[in-house]
Structures are given as C-alpha cells and as structure tokens.
ModelCIF file with pLDDT and N, C-alpha, C, O atoms, coordinates in Angstrom:
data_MODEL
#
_entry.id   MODEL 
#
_entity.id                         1 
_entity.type                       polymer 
_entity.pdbx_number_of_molecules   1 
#
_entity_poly.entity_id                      1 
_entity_poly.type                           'polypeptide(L)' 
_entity_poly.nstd_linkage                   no 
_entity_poly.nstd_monomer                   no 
_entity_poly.pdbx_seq_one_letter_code       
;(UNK)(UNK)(UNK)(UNK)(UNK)(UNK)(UNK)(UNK)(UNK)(UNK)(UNK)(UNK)(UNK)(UNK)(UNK)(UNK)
(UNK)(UNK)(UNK)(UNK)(UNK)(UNK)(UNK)(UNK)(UNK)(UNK)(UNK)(UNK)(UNK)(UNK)
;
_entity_poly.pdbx_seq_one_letter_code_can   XXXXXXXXXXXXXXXXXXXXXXXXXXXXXX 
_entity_poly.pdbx_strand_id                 A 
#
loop_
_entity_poly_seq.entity_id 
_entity_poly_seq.num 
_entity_poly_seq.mon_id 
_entity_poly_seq.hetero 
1 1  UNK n 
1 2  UNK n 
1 3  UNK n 
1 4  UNK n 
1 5  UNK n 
1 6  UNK n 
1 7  UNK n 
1 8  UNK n 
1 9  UNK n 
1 10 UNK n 
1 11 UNK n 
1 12 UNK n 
1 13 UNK n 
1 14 UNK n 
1 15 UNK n 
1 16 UNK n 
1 17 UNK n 
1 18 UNK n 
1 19 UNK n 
1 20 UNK n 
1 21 UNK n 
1 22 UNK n 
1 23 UNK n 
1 24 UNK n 
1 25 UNK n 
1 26 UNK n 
1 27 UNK n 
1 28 UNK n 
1 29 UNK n 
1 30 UNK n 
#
_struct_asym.id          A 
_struct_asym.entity_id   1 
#
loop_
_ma_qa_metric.id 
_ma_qa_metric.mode 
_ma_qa_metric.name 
_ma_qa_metric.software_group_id 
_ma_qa_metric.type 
1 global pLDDT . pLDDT 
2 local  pLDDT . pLDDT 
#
_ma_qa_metric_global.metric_id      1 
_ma_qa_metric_global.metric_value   95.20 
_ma_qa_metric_global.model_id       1 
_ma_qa_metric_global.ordinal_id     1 
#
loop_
_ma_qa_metric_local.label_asym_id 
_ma_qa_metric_local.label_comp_id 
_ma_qa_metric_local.label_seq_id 
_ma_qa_metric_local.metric_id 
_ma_qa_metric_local.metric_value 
_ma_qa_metric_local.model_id 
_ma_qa_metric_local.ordinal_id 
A UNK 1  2 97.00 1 1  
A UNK 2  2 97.00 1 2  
A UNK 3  2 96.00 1 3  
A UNK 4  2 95.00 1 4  
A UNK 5  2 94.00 1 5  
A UNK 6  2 95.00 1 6  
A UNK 7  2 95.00 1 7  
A UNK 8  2 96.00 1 8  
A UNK 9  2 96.00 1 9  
A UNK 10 2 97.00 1 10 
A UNK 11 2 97.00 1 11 
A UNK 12 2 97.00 1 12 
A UNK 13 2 97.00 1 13 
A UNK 14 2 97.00 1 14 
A UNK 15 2 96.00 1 15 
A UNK 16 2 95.00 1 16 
A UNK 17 2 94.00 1 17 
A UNK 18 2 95.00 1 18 
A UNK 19 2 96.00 1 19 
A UNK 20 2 96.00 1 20 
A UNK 21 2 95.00 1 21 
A UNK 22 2 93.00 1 22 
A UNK 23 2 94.00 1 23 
A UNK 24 2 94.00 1 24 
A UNK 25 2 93.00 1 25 
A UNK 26 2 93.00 1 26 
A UNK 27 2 95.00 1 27 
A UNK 28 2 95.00 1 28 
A UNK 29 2 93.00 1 29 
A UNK 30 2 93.00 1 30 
#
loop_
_atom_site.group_PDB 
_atom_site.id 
_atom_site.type_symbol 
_atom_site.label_atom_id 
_atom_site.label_alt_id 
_atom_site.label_comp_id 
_atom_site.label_asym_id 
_atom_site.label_entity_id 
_atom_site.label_seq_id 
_atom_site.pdbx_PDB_ins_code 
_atom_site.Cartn_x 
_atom_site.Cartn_y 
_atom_site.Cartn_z 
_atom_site.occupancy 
_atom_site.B_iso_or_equiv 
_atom_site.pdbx_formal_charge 
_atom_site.auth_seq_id 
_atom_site.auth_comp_id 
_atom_site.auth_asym_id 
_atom_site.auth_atom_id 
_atom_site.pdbx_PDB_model_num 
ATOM 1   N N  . UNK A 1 1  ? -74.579 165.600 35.309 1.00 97.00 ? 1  UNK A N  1 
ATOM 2   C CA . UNK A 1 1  ? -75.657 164.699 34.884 1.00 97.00 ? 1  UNK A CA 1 
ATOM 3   C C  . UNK A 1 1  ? -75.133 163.644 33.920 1.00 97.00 ? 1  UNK A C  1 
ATOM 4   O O  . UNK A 1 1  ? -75.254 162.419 33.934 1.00 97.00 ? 1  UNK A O  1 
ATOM 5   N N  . UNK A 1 2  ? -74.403 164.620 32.927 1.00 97.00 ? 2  UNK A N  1 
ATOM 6   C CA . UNK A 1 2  ? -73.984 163.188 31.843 1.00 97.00 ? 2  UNK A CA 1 
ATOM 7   C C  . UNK A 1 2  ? -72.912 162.284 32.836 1.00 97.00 ? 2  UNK A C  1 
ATOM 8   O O  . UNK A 1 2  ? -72.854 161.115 32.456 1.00 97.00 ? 2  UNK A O  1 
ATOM 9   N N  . UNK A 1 3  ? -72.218 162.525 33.799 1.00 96.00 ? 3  UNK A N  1 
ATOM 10  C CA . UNK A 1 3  ? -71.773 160.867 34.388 1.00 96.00 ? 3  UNK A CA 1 
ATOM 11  C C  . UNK A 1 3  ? -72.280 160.928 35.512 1.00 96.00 ? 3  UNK A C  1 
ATOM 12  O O  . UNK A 1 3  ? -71.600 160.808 36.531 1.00 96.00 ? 3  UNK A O  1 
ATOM 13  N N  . UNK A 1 4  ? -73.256 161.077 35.518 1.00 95.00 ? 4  UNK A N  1 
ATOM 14  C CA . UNK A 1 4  ? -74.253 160.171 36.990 1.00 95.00 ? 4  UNK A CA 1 
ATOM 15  C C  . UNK A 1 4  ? -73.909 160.839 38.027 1.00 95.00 ? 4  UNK A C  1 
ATOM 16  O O  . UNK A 1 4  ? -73.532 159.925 38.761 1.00 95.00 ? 4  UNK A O  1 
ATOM 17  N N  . UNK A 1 5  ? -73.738 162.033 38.759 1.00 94.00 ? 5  UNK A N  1 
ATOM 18  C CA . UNK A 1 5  ? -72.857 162.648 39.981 1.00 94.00 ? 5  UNK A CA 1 
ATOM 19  C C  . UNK A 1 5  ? -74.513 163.247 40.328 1.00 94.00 ? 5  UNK A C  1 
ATOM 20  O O  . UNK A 1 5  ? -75.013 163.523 41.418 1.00 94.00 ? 5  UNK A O  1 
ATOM 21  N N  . UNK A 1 6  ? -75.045 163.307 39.084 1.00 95.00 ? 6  UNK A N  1 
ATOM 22  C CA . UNK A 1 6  ? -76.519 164.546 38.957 1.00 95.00 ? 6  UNK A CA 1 
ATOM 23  C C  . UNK A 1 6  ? -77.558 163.679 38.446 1.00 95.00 ? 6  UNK A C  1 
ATOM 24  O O  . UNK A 1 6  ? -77.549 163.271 37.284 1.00 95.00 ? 6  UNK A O  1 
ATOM 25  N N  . UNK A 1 7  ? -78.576 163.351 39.404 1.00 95.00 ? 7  UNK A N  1 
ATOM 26  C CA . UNK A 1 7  ? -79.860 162.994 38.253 1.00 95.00 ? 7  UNK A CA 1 
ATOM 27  C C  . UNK A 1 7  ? -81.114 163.750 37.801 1.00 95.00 ? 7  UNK A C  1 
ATOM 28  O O  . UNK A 1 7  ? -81.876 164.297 38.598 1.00 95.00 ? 7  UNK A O  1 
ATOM 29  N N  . UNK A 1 8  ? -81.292 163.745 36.379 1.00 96.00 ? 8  UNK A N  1 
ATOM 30  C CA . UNK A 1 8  ? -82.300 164.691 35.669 1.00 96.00 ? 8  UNK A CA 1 
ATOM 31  C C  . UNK A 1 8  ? -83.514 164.149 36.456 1.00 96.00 ? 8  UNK A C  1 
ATOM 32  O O  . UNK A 1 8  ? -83.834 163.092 37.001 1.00 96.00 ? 8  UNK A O  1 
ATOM 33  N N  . UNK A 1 9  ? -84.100 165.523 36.230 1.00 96.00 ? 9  UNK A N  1 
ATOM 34  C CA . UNK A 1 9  ? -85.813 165.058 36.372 1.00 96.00 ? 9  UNK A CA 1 
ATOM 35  C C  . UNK A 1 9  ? -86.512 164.556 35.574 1.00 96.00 ? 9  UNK A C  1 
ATOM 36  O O  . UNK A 1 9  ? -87.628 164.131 35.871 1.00 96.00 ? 9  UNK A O  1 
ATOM 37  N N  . UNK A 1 10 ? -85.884 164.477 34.080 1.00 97.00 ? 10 UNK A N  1 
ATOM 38  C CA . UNK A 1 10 ? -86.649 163.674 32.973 1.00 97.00 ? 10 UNK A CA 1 
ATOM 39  C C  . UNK A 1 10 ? -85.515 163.794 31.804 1.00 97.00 ? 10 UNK A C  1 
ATOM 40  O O  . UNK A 1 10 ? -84.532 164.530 31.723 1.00 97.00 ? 10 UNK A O  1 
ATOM 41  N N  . UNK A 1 11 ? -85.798 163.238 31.320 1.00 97.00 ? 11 UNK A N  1 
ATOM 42  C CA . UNK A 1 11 ? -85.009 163.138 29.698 1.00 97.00 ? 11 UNK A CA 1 
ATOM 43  C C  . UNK A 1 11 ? -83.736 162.031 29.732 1.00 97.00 ? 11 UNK A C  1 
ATOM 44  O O  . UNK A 1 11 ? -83.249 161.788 30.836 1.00 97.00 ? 11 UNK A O  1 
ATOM 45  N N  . UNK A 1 12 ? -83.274 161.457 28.721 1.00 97.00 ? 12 UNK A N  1 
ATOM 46  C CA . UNK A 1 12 ? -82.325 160.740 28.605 1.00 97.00 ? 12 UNK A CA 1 
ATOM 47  C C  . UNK A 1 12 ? -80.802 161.266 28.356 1.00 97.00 ? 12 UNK A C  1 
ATOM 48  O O  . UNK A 1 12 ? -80.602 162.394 27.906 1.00 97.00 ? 12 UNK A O  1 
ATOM 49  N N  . UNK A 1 13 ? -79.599 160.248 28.724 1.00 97.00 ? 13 UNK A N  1 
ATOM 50  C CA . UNK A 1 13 ? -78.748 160.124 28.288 1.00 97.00 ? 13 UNK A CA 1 
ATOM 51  C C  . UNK A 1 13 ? -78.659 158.874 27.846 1.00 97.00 ? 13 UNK A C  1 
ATOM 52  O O  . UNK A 1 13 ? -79.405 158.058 28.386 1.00 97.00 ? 13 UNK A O  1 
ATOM 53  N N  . UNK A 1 14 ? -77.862 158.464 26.910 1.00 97.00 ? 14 UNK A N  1 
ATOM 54  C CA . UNK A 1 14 ? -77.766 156.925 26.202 1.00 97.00 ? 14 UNK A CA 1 
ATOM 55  C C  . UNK A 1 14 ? -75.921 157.294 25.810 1.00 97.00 ? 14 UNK A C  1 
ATOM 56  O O  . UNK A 1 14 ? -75.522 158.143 25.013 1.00 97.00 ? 14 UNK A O  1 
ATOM 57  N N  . UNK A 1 15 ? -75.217 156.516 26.511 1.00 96.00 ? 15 UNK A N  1 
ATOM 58  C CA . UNK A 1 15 ? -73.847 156.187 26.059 1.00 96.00 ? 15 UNK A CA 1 
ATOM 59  C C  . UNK A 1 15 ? -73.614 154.815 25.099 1.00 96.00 ? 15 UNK A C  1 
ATOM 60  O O  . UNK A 1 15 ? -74.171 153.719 25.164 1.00 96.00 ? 15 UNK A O  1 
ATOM 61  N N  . UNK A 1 16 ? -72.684 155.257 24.287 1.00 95.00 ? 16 UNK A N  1 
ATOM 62  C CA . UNK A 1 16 ? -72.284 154.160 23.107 1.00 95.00 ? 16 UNK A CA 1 
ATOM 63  C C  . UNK A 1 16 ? -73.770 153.349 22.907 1.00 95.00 ? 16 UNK A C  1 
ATOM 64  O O  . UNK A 1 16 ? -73.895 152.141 23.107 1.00 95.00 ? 16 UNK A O  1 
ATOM 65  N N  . UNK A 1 17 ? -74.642 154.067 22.561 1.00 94.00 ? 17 UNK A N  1 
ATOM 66  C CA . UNK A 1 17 ? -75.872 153.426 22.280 1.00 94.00 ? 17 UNK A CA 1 
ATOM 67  C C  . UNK A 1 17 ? -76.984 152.491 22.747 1.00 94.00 ? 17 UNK A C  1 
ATOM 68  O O  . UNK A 1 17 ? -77.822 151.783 22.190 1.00 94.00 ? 17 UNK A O  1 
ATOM 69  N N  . UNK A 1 18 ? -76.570 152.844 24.264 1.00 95.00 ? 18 UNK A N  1 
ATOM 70  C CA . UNK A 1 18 ? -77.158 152.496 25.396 1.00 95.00 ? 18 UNK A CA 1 
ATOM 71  C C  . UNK A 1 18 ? -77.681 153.501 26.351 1.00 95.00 ? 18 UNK A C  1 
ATOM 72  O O  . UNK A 1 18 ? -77.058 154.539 26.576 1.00 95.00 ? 18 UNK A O  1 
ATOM 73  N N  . UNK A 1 19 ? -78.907 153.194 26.967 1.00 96.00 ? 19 UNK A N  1 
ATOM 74  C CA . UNK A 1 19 ? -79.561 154.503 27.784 1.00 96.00 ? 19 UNK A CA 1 
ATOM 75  C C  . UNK A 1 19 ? -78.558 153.817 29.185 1.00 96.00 ? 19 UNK A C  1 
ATOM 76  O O  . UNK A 1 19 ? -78.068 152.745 29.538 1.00 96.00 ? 19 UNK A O  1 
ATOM 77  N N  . UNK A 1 20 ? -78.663 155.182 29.624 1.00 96.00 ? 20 UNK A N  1 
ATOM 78  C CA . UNK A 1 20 ? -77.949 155.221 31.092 1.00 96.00 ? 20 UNK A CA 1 
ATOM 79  C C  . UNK A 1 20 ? -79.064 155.178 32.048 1.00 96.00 ? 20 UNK A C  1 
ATOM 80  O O  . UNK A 1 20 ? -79.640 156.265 32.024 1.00 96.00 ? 20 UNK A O  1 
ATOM 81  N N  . UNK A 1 21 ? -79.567 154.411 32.830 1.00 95.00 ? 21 UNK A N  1 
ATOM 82  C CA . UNK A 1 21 ? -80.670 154.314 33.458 1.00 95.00 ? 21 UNK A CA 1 
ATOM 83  C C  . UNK A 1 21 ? -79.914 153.495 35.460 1.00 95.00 ? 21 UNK A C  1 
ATOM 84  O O  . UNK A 1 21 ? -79.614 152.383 35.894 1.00 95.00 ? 21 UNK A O  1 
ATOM 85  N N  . UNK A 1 22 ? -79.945 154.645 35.889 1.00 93.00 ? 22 UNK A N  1 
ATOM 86  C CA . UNK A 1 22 ? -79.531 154.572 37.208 1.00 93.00 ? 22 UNK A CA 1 
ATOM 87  C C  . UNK A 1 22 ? -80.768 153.158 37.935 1.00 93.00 ? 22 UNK A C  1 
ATOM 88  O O  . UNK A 1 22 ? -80.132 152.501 38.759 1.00 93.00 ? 22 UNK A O  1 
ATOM 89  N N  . UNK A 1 23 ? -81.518 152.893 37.863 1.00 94.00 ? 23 UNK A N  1 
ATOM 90  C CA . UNK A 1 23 ? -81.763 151.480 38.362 1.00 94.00 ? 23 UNK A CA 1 
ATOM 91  C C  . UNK A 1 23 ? -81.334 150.467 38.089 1.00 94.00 ? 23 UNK A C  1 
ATOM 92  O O  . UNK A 1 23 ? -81.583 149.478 38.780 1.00 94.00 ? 23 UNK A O  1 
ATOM 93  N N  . UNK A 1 24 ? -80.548 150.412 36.978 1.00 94.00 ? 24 UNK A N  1 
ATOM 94  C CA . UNK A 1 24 ? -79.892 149.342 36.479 1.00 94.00 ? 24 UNK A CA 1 
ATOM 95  C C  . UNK A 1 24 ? -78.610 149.313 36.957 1.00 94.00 ? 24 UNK A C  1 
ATOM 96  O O  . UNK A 1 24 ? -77.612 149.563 36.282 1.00 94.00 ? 24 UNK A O  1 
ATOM 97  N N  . UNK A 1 25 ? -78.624 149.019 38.082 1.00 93.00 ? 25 UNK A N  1 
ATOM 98  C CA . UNK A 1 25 ? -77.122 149.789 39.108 1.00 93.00 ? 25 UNK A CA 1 
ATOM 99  C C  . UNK A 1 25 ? -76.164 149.287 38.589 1.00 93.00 ? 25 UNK A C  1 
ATOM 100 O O  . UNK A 1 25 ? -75.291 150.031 38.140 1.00 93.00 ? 25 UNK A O  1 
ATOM 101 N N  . UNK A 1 26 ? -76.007 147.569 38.472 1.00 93.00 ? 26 UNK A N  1 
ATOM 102 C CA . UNK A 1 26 ? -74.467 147.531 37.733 1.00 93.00 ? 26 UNK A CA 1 
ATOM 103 C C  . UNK A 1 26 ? -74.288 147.746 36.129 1.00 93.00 ? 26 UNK A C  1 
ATOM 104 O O  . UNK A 1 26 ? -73.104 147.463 35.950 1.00 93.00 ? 26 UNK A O  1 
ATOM 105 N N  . UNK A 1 27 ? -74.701 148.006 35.203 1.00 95.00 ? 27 UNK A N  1 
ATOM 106 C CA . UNK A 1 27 ? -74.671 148.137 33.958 1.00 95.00 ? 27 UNK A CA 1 
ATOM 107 C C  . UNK A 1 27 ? -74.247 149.729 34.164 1.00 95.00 ? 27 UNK A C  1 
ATOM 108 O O  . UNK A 1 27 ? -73.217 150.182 33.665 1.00 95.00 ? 27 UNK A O  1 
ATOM 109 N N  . UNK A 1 28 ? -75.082 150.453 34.888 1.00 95.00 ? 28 UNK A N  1 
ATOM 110 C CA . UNK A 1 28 ? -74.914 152.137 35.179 1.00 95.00 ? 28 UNK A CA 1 
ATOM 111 C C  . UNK A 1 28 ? -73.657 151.952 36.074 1.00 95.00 ? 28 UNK A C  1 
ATOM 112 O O  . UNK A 1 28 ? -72.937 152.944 35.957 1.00 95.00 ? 28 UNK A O  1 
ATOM 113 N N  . UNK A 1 29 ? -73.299 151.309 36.669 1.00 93.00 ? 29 UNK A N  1 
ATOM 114 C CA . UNK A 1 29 ? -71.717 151.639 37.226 1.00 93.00 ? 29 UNK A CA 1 
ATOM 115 C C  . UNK A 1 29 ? -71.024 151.612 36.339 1.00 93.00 ? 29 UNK A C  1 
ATOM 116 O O  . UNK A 1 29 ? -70.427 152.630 35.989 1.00 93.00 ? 29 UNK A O  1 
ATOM 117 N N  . UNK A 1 30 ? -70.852 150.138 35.535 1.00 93.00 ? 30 UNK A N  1 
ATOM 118 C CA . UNK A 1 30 ? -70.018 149.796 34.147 1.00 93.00 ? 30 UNK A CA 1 
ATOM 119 C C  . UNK A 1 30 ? -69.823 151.187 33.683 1.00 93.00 ? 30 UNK A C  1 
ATOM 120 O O  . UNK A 1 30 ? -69.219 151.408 32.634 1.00 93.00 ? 30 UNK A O  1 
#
C-alpha cells in the first residue's frame, strides 16, 4: 500500500508532505 502496488479502502498516505492520491496519476507516479 505505502508504494502504490495496493490500494486502501480508506485512509491516507502523504509522502515528504504530500498525500499520495492515485488519481493524480502523474504526481502519484513521480
């Protein structure tokens, strides 16, 4: 889940102070 292989059914991850939000496809590839 924490690198994207798995997606939660709810709750966050936020890297270097950014949420990881899989619709945001290229920022979440970055």
């Amino acid at each position: 889940c924490i690198h994207g292989l798995e997606q939660p059914d709810s709750g966050e991850i936020w890297l270097d102070g950014e949420k990881m939000d899989p619709s945001k496809r290229d920022k979440f590839t970055a």
